[in-house]
PDB file of N, CA and C in Angstrom:
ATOM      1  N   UNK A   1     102.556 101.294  80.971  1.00  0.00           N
ATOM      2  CA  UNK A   1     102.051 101.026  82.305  1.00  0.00           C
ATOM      3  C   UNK A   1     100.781 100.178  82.173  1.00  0.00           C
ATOM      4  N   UNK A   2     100.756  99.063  83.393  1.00  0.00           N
ATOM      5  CA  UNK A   2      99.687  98.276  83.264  1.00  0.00           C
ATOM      6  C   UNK A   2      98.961  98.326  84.488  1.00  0.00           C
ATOM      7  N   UNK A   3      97.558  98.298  84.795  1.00  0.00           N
ATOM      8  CA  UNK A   3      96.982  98.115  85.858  1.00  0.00           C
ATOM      9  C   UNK A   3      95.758  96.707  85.966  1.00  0.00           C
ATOM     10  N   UNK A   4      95.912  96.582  87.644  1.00  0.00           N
ATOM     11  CA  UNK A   4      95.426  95.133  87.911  1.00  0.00           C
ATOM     12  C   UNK A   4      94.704  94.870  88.979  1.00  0.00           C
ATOM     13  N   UNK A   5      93.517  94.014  89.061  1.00  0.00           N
ATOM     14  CA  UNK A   5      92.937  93.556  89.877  1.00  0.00           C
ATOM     15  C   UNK A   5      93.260  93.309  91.382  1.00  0.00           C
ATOM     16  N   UNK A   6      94.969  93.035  91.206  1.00  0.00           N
ATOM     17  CA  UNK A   6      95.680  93.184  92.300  1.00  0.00           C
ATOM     18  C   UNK A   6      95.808  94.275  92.720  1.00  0.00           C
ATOM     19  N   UNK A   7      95.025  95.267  92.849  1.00  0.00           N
ATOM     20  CA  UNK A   7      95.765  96.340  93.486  1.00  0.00           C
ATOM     21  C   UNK A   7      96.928  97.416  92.900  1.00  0.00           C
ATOM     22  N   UNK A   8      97.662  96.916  92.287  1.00  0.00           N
ATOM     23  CA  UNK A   8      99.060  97.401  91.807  1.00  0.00           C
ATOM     24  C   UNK A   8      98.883  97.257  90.257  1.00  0.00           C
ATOM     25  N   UNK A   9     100.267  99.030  90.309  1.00  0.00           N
ATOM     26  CA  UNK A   9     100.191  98.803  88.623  1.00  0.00           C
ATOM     27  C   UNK A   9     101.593  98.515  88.011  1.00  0.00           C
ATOM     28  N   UNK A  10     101.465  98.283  86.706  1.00  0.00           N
ATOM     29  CA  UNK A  10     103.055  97.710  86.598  1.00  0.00           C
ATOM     30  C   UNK A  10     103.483  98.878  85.725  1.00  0.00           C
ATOM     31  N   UNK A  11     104.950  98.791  85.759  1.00  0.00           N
ATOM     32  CA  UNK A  11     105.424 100.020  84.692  1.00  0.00           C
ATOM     33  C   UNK A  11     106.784  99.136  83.910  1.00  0.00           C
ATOM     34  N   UNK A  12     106.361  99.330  83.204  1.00  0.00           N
ATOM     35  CA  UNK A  12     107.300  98.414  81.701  1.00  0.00           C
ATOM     36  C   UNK A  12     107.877  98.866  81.172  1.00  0.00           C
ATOM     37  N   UNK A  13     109.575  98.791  80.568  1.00  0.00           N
ATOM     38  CA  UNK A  13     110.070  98.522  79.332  1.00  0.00           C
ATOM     39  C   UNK A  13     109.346  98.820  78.456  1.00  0.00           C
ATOM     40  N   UNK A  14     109.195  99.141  77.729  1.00  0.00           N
ATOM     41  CA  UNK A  14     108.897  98.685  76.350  1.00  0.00           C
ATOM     42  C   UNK A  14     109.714  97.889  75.312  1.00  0.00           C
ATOM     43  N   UNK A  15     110.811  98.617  74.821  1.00  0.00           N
ATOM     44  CA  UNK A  15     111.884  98.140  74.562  1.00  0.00           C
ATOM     45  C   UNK A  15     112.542  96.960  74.554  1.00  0.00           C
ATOM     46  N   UNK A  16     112.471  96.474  76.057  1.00  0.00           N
ATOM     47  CA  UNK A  16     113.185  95.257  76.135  1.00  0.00           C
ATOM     48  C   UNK A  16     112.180  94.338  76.854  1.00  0.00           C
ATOM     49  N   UNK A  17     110.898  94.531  76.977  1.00  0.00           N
ATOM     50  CA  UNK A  17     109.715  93.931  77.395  1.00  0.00           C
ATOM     51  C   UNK A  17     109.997  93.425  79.070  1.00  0.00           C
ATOM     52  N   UNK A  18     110.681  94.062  79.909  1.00  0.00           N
ATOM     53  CA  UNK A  18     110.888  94.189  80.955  1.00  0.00           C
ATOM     54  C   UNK A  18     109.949  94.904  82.503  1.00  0.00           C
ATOM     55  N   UNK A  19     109.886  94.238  83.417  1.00  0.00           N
ATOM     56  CA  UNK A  19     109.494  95.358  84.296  1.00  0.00           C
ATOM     57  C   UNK A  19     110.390  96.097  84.853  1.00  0.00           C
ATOM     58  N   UNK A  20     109.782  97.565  85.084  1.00  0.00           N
ATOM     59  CA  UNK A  20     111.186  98.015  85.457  1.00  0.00           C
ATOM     60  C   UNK A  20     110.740  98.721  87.105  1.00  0.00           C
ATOM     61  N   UNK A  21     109.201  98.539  87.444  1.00  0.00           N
ATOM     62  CA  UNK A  21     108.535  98.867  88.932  1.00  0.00           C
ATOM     63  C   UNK A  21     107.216  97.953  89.130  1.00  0.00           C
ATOM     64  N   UNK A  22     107.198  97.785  90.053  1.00  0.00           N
ATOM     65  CA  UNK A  22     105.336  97.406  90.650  1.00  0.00           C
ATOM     66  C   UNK A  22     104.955  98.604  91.449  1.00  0.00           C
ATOM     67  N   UNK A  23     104.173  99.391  91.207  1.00  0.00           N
ATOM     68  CA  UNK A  23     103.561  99.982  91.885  1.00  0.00           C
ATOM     69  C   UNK A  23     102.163  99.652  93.234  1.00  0.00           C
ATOM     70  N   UNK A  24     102.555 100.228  94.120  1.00  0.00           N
ATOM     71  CA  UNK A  24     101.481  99.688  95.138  1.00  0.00           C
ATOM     72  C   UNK A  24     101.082 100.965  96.138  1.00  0.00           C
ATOM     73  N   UNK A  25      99.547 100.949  96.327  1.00  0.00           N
ATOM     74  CA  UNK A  25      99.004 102.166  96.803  1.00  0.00           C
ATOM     75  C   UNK A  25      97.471 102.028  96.620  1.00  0.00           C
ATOM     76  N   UNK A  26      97.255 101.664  96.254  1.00  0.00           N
ATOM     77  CA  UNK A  26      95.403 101.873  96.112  1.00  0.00           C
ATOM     78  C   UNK A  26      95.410 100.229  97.417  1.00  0.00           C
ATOM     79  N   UNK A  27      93.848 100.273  97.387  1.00  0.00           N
ATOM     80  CA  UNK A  27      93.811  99.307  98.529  1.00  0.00           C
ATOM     81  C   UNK A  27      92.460  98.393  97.780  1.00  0.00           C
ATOM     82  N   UNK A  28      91.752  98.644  96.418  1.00  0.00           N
ATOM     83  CA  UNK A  28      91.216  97.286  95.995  1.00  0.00           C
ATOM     84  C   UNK A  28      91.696  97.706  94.182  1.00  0.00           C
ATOM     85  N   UNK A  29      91.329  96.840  93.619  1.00  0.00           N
ATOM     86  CA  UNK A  29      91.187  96.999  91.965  1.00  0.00           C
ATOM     87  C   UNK A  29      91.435  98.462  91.457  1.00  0.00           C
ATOM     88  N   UNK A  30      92.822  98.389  90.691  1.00  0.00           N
ATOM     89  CA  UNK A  30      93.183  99.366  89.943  1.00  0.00           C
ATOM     90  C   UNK A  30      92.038  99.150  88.506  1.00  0.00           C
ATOM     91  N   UNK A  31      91.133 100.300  88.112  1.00  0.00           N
ATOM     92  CA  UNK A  31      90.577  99.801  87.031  1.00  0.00           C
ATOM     93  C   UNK A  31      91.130 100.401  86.184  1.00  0.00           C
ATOM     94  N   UNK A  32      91.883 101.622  86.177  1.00  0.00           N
ATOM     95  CA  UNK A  32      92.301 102.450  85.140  1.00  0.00           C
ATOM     96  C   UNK A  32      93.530 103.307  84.912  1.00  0.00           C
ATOM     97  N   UNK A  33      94.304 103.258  84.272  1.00  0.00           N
ATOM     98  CA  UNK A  33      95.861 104.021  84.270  1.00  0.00           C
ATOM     99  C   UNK A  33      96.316 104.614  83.163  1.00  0.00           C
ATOM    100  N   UNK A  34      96.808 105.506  83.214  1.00  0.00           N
ATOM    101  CA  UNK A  34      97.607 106.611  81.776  1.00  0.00           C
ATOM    102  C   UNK A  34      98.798 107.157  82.638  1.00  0.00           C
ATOM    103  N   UNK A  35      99.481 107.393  80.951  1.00  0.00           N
ATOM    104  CA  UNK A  35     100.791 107.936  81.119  1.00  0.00           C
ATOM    105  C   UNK A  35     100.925 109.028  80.362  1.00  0.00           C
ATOM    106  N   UNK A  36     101.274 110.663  80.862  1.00  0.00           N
ATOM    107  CA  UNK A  36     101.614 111.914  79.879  1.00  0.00           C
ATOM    108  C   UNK A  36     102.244 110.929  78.567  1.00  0.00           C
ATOM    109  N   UNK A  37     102.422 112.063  77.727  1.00  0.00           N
ATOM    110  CA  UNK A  37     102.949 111.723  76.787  1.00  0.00           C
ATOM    111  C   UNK A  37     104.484 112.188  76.757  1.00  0.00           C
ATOM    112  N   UNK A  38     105.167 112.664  77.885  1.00  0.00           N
ATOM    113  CA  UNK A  38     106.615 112.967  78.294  1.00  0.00           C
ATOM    114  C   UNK A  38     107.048 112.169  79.264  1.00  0.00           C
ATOM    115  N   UNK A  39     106.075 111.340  79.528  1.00  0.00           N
ATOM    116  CA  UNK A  39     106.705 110.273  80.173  1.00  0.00           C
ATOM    117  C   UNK A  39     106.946 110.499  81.890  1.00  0.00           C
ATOM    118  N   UNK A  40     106.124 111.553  82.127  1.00  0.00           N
ATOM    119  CA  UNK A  40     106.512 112.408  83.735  1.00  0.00           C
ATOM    120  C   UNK A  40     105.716 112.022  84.678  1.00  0.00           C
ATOM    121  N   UNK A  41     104.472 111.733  84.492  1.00  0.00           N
ATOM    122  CA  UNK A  41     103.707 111.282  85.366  1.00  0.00           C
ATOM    123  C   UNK A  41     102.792 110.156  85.019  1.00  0.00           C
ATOM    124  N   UNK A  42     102.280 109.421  85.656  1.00  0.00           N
ATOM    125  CA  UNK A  42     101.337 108.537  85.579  1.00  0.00           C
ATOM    126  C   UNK A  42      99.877 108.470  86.445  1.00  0.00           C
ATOM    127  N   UNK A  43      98.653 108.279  85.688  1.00  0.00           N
ATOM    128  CA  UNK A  43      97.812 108.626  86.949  1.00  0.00           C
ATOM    129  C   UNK A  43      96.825 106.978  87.077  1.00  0.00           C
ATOM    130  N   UNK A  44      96.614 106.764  87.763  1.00  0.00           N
ATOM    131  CA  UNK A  44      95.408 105.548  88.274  1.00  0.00           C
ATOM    132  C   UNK A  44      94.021 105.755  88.824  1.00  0.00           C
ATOM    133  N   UNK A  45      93.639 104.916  88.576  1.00  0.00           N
ATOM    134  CA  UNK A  45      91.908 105.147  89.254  1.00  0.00           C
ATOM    135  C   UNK A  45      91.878 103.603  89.286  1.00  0.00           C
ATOM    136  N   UNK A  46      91.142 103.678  90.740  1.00  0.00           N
ATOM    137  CA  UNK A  46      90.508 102.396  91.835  1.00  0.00           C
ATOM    138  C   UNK A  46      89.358 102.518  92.158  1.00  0.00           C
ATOM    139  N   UNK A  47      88.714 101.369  92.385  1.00  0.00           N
ATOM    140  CA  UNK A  47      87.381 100.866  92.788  1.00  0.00           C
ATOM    141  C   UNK A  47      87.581 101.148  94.286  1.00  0.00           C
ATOM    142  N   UNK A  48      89.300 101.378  95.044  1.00  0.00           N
ATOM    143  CA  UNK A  48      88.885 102.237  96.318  1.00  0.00           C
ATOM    144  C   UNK A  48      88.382 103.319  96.283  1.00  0.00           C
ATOM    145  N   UNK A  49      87.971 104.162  95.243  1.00  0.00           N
ATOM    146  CA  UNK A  49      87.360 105.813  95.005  1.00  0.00           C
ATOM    147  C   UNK A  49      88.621 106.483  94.731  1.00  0.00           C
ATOM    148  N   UNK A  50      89.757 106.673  94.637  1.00  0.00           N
ATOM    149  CA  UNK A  50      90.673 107.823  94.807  1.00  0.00           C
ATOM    150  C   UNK A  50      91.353 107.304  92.901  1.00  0.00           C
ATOM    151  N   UNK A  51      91.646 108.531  92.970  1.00  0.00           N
ATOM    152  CA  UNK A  51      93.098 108.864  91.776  1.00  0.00           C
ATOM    153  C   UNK A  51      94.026 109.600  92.497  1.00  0.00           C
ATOM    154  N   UNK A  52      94.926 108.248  91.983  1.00  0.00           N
ATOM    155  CA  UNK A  52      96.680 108.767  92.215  1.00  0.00           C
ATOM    156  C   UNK A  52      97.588 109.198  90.942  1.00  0.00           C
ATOM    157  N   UNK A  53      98.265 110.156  91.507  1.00  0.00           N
ATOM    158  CA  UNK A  53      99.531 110.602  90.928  1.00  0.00           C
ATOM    159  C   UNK A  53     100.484 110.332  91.202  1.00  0.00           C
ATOM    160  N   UNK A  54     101.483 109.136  90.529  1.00  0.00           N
ATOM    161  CA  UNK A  54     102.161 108.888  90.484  1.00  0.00           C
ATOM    162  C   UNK A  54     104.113 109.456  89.713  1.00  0.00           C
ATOM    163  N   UNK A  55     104.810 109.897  90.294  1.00  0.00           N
ATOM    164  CA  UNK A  55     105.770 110.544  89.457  1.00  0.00           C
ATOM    165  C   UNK A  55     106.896 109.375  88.819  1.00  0.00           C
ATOM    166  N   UNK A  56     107.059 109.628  87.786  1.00  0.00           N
ATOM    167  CA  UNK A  56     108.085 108.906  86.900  1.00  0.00           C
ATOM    168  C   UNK A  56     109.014 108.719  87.726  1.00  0.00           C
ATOM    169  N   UNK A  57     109.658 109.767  87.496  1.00  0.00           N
ATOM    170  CA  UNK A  57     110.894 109.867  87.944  1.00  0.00           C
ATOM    171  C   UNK A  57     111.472 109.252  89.185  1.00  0.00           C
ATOM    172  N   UNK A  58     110.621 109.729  90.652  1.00  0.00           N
ATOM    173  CA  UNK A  58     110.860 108.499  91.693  1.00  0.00           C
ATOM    174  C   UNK A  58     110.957 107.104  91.740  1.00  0.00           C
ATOM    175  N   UNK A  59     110.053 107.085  90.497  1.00  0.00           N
ATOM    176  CA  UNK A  59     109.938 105.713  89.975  1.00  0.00           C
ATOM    177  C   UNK A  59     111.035 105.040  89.647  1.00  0.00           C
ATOM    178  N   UNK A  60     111.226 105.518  88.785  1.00  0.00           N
ATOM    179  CA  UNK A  60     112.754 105.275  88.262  1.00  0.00           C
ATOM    180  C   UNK A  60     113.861 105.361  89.252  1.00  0.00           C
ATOM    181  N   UNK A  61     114.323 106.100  90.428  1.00  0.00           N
ATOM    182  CA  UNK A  61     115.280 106.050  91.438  1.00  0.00           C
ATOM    183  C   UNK A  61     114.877 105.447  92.330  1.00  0.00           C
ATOM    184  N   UNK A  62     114.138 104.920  92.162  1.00  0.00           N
ATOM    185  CA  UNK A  62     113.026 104.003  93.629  1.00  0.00           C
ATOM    186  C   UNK A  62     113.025 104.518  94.685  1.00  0.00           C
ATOM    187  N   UNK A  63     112.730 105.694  94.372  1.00  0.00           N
ATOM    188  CA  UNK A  63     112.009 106.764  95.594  1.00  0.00           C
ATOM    189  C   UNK A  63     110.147 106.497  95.659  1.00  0.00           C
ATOM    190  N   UNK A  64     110.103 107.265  96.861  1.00  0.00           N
ATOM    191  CA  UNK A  64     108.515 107.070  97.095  1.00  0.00           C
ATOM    192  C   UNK A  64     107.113 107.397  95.898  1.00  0.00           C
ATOM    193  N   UNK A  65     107.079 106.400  95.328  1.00  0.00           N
ATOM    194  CA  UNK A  65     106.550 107.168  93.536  1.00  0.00           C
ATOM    195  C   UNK A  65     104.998 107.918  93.951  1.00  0.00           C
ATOM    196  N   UNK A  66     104.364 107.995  94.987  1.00  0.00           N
ATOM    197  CA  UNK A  66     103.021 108.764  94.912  1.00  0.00           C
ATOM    198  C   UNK A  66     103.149 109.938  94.812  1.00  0.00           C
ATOM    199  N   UNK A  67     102.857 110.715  94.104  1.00  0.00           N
ATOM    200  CA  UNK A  67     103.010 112.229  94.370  1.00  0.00           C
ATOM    201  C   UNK A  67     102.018 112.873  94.806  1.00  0.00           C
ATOM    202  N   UNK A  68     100.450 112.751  94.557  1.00  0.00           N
ATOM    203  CA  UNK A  68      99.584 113.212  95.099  1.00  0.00           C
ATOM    204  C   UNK A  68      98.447 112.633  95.117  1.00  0.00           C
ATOM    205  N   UNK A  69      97.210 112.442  95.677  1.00  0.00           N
ATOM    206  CA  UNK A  69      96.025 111.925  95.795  1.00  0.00           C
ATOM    207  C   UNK A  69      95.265 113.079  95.523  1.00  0.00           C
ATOM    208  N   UNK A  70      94.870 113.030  94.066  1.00  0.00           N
ATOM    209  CA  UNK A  70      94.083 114.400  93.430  1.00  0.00           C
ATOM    210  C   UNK A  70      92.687 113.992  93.949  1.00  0.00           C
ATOM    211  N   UNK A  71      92.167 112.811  93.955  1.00  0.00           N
ATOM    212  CA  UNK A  71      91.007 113.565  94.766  1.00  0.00           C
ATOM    213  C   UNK A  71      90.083 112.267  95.008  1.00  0.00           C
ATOM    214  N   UNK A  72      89.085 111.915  94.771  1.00  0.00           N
ATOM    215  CA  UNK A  72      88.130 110.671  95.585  1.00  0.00           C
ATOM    216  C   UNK A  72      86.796 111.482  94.657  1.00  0.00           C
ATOM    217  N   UNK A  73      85.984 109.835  94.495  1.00  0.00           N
ATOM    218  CA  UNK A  73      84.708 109.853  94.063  1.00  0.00           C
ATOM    219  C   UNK A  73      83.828 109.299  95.270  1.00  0.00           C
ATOM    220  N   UNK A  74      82.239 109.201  94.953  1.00  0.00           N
ATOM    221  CA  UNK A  74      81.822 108.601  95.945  1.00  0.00           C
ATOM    222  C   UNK A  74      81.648 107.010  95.704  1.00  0.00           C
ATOM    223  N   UNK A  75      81.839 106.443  94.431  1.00  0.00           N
ATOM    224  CA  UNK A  75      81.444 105.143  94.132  1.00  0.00           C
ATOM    225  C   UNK A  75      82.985 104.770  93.418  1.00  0.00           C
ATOM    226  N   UNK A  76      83.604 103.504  92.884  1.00  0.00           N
ATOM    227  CA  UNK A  76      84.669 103.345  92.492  1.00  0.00           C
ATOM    228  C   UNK A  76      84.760 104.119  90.895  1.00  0.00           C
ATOM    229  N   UNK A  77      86.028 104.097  90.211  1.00  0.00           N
ATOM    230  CA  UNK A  77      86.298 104.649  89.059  1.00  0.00           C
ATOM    231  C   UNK A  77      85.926 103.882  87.894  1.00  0.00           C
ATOM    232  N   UNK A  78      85.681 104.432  86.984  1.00  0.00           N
ATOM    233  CA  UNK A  78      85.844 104.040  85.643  1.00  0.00           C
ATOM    234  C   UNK A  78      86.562 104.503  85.191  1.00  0.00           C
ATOM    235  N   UNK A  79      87.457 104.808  84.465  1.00  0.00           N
ATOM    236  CA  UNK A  79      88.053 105.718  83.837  1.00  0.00           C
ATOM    237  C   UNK A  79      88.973 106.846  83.999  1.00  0.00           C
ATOM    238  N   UNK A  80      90.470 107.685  83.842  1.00  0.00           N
ATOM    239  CA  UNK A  80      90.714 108.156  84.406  1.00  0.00           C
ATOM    240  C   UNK A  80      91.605 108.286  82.438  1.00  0.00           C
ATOM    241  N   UNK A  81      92.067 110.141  82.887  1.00  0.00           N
ATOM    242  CA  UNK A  81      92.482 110.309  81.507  1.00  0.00           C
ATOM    243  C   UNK A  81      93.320 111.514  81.889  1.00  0.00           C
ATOM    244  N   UNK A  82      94.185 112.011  81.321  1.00  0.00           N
ATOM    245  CA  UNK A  82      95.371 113.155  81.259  1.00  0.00           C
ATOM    246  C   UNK A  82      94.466 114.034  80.298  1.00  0.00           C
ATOM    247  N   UNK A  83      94.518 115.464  80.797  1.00  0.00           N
ATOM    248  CA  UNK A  83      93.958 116.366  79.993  1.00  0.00           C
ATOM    249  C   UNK A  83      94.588 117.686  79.409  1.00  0.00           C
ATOM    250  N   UNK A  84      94.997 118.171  78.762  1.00  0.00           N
ATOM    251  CA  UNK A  84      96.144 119.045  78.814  1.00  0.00           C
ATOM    252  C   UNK A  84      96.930 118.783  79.147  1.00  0.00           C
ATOM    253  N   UNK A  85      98.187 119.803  79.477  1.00  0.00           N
ATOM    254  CA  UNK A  85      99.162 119.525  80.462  1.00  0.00           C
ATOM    255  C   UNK A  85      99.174 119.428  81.903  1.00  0.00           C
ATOM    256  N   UNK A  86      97.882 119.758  82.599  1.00  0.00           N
ATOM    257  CA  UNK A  86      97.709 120.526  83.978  1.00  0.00           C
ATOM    258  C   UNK A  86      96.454 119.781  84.592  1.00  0.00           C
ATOM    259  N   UNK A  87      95.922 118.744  84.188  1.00  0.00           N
ATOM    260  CA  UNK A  87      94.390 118.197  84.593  1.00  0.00           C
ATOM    261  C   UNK A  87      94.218 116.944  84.105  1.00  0.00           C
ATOM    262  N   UNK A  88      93.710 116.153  84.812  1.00  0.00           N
ATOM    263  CA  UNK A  88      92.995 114.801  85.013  1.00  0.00           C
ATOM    264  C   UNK A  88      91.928 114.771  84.957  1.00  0.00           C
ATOM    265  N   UNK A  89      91.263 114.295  83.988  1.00  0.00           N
ATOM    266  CA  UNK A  89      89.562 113.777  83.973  1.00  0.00           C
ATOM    267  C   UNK A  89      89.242 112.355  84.631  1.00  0.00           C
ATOM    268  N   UNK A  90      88.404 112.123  85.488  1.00  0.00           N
ATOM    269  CA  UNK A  90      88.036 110.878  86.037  1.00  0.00           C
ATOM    270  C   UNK A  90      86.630 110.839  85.855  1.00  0.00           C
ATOM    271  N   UNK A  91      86.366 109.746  85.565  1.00  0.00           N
ATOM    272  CA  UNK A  91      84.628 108.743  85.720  1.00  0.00           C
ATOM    273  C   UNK A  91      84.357 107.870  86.831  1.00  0.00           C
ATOM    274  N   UNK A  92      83.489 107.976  87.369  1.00  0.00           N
ATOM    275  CA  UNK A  92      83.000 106.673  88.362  1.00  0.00           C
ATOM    276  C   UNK A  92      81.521 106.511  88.047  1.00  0.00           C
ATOM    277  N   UNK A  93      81.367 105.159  89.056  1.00  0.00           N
ATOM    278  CA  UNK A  93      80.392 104.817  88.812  1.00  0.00           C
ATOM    279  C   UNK A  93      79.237 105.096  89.974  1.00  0.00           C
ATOM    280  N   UNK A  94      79.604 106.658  90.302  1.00  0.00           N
ATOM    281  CA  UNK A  94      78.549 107.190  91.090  1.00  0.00           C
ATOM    282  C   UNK A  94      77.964 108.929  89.931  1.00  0.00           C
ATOM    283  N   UNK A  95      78.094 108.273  88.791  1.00  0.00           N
ATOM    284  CA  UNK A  95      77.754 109.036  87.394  1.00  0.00           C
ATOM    285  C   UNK A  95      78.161 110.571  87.340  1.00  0.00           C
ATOM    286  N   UNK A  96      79.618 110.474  88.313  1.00  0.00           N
ATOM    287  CA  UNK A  96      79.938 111.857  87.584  1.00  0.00           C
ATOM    288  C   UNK A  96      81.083 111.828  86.815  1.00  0.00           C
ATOM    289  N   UNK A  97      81.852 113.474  86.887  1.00  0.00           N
ATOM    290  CA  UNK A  97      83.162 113.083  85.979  1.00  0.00           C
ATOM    291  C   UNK A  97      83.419 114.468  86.626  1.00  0.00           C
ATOM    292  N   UNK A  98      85.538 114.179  87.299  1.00  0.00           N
ATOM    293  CA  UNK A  98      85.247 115.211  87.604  1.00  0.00           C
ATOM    294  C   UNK A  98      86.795 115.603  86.937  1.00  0.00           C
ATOM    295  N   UNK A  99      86.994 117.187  87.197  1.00  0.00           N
ATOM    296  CA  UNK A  99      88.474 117.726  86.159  1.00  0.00           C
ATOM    297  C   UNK A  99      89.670 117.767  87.784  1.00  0.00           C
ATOM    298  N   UNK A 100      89.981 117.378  87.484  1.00  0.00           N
ATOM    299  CA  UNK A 100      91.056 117.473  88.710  1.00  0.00           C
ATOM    300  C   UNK A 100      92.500 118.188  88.129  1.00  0.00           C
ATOM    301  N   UNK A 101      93.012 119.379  89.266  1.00  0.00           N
ATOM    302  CA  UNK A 101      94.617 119.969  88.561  1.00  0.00           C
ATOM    303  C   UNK A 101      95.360 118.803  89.102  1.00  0.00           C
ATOM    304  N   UNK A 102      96.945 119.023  88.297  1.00  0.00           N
ATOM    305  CA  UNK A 102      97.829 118.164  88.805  1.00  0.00           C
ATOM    306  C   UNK A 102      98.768 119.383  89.544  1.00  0.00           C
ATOM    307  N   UNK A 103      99.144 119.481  91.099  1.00  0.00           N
ATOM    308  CA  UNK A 103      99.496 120.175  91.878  1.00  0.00           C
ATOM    309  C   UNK A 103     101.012 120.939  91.274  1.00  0.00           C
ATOM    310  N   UNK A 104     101.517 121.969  91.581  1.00  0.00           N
ATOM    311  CA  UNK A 104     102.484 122.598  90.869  1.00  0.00           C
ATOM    312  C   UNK A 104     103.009 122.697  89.921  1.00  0.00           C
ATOM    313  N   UNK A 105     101.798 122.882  88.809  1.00  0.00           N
ATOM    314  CA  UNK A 105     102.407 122.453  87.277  1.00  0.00           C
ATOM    315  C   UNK A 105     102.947 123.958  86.767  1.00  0.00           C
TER     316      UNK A 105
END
């Protein structure tokens, strides 16, 4: 998965160096994106303040891929990271960091 200035993030192939979605949902500069390591979810952070949760899987059936809006900073993101199985760490640049759950894990 790639994220972009545009707004949107991309989700790739690897394999066959393909896109296989554009993602769209934040409303300025995606600065930051990860993927579990099972391949189930994906999360983003924007210079609009929010981290999204994005689900694979809709992704893949081209269903509605947001799954949840874990939560908002007061200044845009830096950084955004998978923590365990069950939590999201985010940075912004209003100098905090906060642990966010991922909803019905």
């Amino acid at each position: 998965v790639s994220c972009s200035q545009d707004r949107t993030l991309i989700v790739w192939d690897i394999s066959k160096g393909t896109q296989i979605a554009q993602l769209e949902g934040h409303v300025d500069m995606v600065e930051s994106c990860a993927i579990t390591p099972d391949d189930r979810y994906i999360i983003s952070g924007s210079w609009d303040k929010r981290v999204i949760l994005w689900d694979v899987e809709s992704i893949l059936k081209k269903e509605s891929p947001v799954y949840a809006v874990l939560g908002e900073h007061a200044h845009f993101l830096n950084d955004v990271h998978f923590f365990a199985s069950d939590s999201v760490v985010s940075s912004s640049a209003d100098m905090t960091v906060k642990l966010l759950r991922i909803p019905n894990q």
